[in-house]
Protein backbone atom coordinates (compact mmCIF):
# COMPACT_ATOMS: atom_id res chain seq x y z
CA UNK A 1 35.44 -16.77 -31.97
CA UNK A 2 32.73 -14.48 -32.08
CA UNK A 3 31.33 -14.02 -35.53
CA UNK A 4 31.99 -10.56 -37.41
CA UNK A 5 28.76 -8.47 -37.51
CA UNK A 6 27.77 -7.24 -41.06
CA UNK A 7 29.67 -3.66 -41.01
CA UNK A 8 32.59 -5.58 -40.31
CA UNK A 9 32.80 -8.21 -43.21
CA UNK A 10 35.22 -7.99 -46.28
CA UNK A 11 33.43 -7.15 -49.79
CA UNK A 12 34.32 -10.37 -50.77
CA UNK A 13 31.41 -11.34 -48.46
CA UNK A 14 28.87 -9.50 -49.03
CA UNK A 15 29.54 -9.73 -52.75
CA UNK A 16 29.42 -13.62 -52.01
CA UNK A 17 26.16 -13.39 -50.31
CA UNK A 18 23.89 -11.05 -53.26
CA UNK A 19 25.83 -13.31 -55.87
CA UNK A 20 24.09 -16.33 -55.11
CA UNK A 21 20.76 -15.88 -57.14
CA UNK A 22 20.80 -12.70 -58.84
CA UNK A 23 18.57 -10.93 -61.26
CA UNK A 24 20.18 -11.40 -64.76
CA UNK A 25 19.40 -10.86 -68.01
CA UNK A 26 15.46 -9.67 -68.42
CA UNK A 27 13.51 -12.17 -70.17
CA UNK A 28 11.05 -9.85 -70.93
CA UNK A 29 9.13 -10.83 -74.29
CA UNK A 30 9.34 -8.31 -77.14
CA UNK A 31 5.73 -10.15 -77.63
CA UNK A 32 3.15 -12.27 -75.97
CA UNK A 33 1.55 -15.07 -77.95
CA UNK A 34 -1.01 -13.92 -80.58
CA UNK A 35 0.20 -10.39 -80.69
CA UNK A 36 -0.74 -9.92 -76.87
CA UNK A 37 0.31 -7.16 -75.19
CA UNK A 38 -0.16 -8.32 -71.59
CA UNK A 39 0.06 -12.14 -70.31
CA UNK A 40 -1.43 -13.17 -66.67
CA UNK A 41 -0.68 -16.51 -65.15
CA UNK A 42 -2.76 -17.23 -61.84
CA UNK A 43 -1.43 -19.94 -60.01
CA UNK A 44 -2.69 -21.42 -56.60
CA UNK A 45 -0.27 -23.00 -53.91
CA UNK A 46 -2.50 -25.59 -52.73
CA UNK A 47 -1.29 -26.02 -48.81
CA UNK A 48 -4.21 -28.00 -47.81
CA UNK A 49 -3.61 -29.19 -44.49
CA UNK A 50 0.48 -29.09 -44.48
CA UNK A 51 0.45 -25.43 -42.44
CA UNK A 52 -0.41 -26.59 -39.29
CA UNK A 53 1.03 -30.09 -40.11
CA UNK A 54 4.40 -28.27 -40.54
CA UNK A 55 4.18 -26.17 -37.47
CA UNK A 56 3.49 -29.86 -35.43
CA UNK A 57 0.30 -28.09 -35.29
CA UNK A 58 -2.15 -31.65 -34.38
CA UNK A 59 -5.47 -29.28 -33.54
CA UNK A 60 -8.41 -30.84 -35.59
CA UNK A 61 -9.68 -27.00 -35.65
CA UNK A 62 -6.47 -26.04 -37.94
CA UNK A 63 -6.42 -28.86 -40.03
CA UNK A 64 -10.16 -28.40 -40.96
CA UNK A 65 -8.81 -24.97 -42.24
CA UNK A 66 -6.80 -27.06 -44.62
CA UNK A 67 -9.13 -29.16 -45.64
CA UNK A 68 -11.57 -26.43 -46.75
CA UNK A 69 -8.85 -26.06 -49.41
CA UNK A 70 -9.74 -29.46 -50.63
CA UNK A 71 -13.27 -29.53 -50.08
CA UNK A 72 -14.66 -25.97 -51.26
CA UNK A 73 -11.55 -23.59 -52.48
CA UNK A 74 -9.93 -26.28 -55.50
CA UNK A 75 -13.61 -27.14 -56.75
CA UNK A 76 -14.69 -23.26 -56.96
CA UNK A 77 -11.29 -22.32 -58.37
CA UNK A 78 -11.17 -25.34 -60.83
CA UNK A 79 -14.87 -24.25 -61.54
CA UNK A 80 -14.00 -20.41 -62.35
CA UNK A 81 -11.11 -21.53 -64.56
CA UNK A 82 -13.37 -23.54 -66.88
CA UNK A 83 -16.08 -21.20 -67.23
CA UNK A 84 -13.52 -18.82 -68.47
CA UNK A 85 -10.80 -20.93 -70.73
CA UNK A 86 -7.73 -20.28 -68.35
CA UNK A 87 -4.98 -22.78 -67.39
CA UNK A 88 -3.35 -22.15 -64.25
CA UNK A 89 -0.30 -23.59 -62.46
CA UNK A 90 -0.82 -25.37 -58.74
CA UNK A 91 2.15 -25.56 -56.64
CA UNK A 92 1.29 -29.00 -54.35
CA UNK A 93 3.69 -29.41 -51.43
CA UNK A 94 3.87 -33.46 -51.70
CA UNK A 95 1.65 -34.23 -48.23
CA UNK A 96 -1.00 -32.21 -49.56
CA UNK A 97 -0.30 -34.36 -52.81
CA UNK A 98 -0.51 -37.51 -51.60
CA UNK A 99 -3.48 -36.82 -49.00
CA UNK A 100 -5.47 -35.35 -52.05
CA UNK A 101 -4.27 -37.65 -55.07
CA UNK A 102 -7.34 -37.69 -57.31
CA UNK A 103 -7.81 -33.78 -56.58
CA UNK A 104 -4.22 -33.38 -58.26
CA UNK A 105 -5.22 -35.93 -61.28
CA UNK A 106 -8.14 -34.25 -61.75
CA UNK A 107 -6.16 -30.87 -62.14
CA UNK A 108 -3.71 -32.10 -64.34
CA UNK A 109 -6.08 -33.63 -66.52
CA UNK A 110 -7.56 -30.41 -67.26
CA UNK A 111 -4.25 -29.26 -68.45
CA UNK A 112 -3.52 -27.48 -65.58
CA UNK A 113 0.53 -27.13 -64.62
CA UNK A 114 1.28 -29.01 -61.11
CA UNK A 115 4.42 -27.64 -59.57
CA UNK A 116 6.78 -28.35 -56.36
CA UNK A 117 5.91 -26.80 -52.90
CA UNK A 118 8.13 -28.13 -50.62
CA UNK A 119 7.28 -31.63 -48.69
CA UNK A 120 5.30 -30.66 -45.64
CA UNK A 121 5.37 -26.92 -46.43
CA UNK A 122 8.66 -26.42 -44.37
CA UNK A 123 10.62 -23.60 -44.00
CA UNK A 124 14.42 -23.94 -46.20
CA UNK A 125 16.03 -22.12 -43.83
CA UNK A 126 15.35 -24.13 -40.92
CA UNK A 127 16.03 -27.41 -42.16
CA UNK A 128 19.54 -28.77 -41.39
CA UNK A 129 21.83 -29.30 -44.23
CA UNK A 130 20.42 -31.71 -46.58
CA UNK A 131 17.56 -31.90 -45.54
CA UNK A 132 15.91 -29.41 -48.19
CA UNK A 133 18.12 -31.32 -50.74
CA UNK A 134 16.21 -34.41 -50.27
CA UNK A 135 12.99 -33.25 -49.29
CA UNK A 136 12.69 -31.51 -52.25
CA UNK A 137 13.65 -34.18 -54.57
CA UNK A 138 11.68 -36.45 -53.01
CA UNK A 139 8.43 -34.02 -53.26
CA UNK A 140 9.40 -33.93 -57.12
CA UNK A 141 9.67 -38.01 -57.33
CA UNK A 142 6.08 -38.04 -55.68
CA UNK A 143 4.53 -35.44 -58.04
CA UNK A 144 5.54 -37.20 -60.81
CA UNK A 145 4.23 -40.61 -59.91
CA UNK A 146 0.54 -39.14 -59.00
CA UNK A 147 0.42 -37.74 -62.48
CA UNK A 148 2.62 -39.18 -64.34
CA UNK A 149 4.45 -36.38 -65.43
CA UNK A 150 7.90 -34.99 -63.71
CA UNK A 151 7.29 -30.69 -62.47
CA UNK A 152 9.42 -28.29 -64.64
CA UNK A 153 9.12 -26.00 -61.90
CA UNK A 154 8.90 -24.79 -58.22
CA UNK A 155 7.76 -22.43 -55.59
CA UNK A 156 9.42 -22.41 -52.29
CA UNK A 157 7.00 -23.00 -49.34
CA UNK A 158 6.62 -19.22 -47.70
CA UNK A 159 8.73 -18.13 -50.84
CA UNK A 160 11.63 -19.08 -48.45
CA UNK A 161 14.86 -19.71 -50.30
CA UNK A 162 18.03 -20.90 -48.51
CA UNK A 163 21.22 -20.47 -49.15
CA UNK A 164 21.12 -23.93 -51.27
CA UNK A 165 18.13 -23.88 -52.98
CA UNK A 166 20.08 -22.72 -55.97
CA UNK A 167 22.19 -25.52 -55.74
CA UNK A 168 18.96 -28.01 -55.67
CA UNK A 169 16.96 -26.34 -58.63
CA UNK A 170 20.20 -26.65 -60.91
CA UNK A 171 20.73 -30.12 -59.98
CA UNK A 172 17.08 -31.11 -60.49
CA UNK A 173 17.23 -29.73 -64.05
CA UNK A 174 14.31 -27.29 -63.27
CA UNK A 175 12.87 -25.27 -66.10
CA UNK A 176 11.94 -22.13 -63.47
CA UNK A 177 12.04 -21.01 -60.27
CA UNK A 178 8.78 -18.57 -59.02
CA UNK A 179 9.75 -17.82 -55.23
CA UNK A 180 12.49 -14.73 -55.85
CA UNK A 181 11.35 -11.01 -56.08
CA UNK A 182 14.02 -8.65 -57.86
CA UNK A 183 11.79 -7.56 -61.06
CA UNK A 184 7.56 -7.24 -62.39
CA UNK A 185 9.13 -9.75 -65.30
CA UNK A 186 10.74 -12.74 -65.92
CA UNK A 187 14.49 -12.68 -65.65
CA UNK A 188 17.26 -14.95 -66.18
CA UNK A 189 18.48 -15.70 -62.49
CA UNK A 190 22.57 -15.18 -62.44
CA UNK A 191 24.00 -17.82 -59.48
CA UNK A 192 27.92 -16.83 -58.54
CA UNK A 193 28.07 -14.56 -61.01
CA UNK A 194 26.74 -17.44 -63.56
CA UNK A 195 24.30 -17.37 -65.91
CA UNK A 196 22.18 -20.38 -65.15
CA UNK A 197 19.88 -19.85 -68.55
CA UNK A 198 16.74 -20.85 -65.49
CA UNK A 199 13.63 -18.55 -65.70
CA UNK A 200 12.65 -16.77 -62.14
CA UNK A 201 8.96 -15.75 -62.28
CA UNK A 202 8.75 -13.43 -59.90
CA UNK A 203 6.59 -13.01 -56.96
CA UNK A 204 5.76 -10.15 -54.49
CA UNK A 205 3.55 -10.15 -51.07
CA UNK A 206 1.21 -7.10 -52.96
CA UNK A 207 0.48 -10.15 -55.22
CA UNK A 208 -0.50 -13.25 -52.64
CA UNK A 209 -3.88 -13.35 -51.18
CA UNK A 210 -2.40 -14.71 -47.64
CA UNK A 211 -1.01 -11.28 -46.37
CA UNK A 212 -4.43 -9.78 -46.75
CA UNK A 213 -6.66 -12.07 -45.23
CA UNK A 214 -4.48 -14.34 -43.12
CA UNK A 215 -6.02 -14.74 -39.31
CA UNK A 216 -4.03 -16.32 -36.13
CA UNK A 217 -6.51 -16.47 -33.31
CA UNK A 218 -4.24 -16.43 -30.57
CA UNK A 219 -1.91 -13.49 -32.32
CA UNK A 220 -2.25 -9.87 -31.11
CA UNK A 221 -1.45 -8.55 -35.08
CA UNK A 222 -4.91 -9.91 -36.91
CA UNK A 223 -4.97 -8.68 -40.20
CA UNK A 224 -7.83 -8.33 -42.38
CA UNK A 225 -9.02 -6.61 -45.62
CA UNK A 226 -12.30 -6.63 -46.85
CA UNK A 227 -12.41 -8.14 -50.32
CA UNK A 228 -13.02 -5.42 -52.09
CA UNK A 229 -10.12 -3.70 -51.25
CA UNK A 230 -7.66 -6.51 -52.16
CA UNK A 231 -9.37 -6.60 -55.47
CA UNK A 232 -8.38 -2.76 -56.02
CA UNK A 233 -4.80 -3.92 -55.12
CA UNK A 234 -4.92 -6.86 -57.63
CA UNK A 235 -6.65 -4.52 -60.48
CA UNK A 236 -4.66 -1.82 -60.02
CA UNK A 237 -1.13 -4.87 -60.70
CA UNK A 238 -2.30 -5.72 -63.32
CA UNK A 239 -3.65 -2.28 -64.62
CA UNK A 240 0.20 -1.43 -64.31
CA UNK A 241 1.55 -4.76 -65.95
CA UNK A 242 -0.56 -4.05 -69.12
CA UNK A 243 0.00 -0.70 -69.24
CA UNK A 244 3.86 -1.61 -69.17
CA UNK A 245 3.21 -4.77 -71.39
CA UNK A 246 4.53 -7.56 -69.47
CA UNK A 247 3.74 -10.30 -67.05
CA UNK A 248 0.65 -10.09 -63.94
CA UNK A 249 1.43 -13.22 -61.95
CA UNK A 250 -1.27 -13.89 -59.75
CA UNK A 251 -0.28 -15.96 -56.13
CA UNK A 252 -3.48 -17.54 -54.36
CA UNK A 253 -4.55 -20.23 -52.14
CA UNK A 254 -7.75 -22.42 -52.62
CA UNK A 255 -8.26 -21.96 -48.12
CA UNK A 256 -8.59 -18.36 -48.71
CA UNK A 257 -9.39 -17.56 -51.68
CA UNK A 258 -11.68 -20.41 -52.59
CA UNK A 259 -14.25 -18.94 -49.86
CA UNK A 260 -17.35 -17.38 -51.06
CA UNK A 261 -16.40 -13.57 -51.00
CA UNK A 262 -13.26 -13.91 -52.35
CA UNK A 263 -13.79 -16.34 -55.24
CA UNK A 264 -16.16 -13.54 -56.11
CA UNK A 265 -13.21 -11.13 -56.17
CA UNK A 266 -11.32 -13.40 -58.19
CA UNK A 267 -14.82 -13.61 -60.89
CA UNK A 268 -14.37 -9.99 -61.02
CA UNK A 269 -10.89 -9.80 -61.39
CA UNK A 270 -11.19 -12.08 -64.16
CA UNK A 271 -13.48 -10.56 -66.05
CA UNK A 272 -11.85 -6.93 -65.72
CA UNK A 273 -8.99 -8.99 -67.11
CA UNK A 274 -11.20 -10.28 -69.64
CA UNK A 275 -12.30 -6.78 -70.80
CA UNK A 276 -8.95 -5.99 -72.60
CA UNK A 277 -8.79 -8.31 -75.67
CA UNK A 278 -5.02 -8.02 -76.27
CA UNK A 279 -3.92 -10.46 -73.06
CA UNK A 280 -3.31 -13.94 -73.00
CA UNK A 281 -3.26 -16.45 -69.91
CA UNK A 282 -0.53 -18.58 -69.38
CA UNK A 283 0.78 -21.08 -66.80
CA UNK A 284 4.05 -20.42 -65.42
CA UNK A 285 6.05 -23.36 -67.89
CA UNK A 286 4.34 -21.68 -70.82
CA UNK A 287 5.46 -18.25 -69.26
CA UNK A 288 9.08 -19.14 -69.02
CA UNK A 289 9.55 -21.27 -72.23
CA UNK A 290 7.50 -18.45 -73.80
CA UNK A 291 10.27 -16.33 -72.04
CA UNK A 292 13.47 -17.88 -73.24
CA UNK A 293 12.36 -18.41 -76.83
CA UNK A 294 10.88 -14.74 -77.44
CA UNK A 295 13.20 -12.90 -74.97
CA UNK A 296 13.85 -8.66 -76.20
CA UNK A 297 17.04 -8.37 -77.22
CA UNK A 298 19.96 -6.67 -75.02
């Protein structure tokens, strides 16, 4: 039977298919912490070597890629954080974890949030069923025994959420999802037509340093903005977040941006940041318990 085409299914369908993680109610502080009037929360998805790993991808070339991660991008980024007082979140996919154990100790102990990323930086919608299911639990079971301390929340690899990832948050007892895109601010995320009382902190492509600066050497389409102009981009975010007094959440990865002219941007970023005293920097589980605890009204 050939399958109906879009314009031909019932609403029932379609209804079906938006319902399955919706935007609920926003979560939206009336306040930040200490009066604030803006909060940022830069976190990294540290890939490592997992992207060409994941693509079967055995070239020594793209693994080195990964491994500048590792070698230059966490240590500058981990740097930059100190110097100015900010915790971050760092999403690990468990290979990268478990090739780069004492790097993700050595985060956590400086009371930075480590979060789930997938196992081998897959792609959710490609898996077959069950797979993501226990993948993704069994990323979670090796997070926790590297440092000692079970995630409270996740970012699909590539942002990609399947059909079931839902499903798989809510049975893993997840504090908050940050891989969905329907709102600047936390929401409440609404699964068939449920309220699920889990935070989504939102994402967007304008916010991720990979779109920018990505480069395939065999591809035809090589993008590539100069640093300067992704800082305007990034300025001009969070310019809008404070004026609107909510949430700037930062995506970045320590292969890209950890290079030389781009932690730079990410200096400057901070300290334009810096400039406004009323903001506070949070990682994403302070965000979203933050979020549910201090939530506007309505």
């Amino acid at each position: 039977m050939t399958p109906q085409k879009p314009w031909e299914w019932p609403e029932e369908q379609w209804r079906r298919i938006v319902g399955r993680a919706r935007a609920g109610r926003s979560l939206r502080p009336a306040i930040w912490p200490n009066g604030a009037r803006c909060c940022v929360a830069l976190s990294f998805d540290a890939d490592h070597d997992t992207i060409p790993l994941r693509d079967a991808d055995e070239s020594p070339m793209r693994i080195s890629q990964g491994q500048y991660g590792s070698r230059q991008g966490v240590p500058r980024i981990r740097a930059l954080l100190e110097r100015h007082g900010i915790k971050a979140s760092f999403f690990y996919p468990a290979v990268s974890a478990l090739l780069y154990p004492d790097e993700v100790r050595a985060v956590a102990a400086e009371g930075h949030e480590i979060g789930i990323h997938s196992w081998i930086h897959e792609a959710n919608t490609q898996l077959p069923p069950g797979v993501e299911r226990e993948l993704t639990f069994r990323a979670a079971d090796t997070l926790e025994k590297i440092t000692g301390h079970r995630p409270v929340g996740m970012r699909t690899a590539s942002w990609d959420f399947s059909v079931d990832t839902m499903t798989i948050i809510r049975e893993l007892g997840l504090l908050y999802d940050s891989s969905l895109m329907a709102d600047d601010d936390p929401y409440e995320i609404v699964a068939d037509g449920e309220a699920t009382g889990i935070v989504e902190l939102p994402v967007e492509w304008i916010k991720d340093d990979a779109p920018y600066f990505n480069f395939q050497r065999f591809s035809g389409l090589r993008p590539y903005t100069p640093p300067s102009g992704v800082e305007e981009i990034f300025r001009a975010e969070f310019d809008g977040a404070y004026a609107e007094g909510g949430l700037f959440l930062l995506t970045m990865h320590p292969h890209i941006t950890g290079h030389r002219s781009r932690i730079a941007l990410l200096e400057r970023l901070v300290q334009h940041i810096r400039s406004h005293d009323d903001v506070c920097f949070m990682t994403h589980e302070q965000v979203a318990r933050w979020c549910l605890e201090h939530a506007a009204p309505g």
